[in-house]
Protein backbone atom coordinates (compact mmCIF):
# COMPACT_ATOMS: atom_id res chain seq x y z
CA UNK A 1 -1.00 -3.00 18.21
CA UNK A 2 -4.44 -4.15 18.52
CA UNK A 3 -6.73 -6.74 16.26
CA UNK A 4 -8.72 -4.04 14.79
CA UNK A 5 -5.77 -1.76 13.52
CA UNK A 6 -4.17 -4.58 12.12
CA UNK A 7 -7.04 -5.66 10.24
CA UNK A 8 -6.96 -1.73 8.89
CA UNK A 9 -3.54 -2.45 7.68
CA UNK A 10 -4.70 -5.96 6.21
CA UNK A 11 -7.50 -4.78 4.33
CA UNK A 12 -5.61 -1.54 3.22
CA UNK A 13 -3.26 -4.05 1.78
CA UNK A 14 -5.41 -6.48 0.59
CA UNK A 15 -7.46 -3.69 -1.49
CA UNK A 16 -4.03 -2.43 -3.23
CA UNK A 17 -3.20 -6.12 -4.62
CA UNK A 18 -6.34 -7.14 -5.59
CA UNK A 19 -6.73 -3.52 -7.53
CA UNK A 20 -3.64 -4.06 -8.91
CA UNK A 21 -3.84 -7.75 -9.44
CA UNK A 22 -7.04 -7.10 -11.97
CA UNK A 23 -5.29 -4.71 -14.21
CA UNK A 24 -5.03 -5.74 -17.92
CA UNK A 25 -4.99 -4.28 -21.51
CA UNK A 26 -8.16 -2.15 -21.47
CA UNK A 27 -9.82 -2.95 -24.81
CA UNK A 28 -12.34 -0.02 -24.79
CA UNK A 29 -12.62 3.63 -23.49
CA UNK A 30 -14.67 2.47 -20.44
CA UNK A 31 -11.79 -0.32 -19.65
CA UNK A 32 -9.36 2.46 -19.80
CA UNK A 33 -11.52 4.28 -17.28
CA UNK A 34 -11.16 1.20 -15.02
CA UNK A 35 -7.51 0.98 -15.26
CA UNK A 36 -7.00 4.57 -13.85
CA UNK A 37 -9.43 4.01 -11.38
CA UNK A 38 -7.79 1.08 -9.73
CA UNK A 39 -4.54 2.88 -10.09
CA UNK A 40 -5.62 5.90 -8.63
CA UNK A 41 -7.69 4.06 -5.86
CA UNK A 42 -4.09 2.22 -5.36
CA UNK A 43 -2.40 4.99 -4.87
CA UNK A 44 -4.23 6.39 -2.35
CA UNK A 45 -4.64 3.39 -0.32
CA UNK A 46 -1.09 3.29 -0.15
CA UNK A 47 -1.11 7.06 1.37
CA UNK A 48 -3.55 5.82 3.72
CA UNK A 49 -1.26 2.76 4.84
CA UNK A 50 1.67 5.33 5.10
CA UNK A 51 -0.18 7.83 7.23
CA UNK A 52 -1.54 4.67 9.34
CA UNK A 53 2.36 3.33 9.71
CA UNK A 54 3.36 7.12 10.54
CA UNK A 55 0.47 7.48 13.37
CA UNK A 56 1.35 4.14 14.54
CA UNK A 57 5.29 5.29 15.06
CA UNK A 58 3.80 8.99 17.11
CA UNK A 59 4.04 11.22 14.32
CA UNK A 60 1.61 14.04 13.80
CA UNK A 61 -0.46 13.49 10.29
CA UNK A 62 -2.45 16.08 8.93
CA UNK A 63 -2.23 16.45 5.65
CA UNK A 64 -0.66 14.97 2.36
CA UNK A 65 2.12 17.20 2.54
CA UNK A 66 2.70 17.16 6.12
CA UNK A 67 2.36 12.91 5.83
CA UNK A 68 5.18 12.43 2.80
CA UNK A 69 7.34 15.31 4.89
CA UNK A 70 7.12 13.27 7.97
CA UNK A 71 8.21 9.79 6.17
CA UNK A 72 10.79 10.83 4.28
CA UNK A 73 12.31 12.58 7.78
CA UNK A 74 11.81 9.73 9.52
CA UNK A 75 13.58 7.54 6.30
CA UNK A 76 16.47 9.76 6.45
């Protein structure tokens, strides 16, 4: 695997625990707002590491669907 995919997985990574990492008690409505953001933003950095781990292993990813179909056949 080359320097510059690795640095997508790194950063991919690196985004999910810092967004996670700065999550605490929202206080207000807008701090609320931030909370889902980083969650949501998590989340789909996390689909973006899978699909990048499923490309990497020669599977075919197209879509959401198609990406969670093709991990959980290739965890079973």
């Amino acid at each position: 695997m080359d320097e510059s995919r690795l640095a997508g997985y790194r950063e991919e990574m690196e985004y999910v625990i810092d967004a996670l990492e700065s999550i605490r008690e929202p206080r207000t409505q807008l701090e609320l707002s931030g909370v889902f953001y980083n969650l949501i933003t998590s989340i789909e950095a996390s689909m973006d590491l899978i699909a990048m781990l499923l490309r990497d292993l020669g599977e075919r990813v197209e879509d959401i669907t198609q990406t969670w179909t093709s991990l959980w056949n290739w965890v079973s």
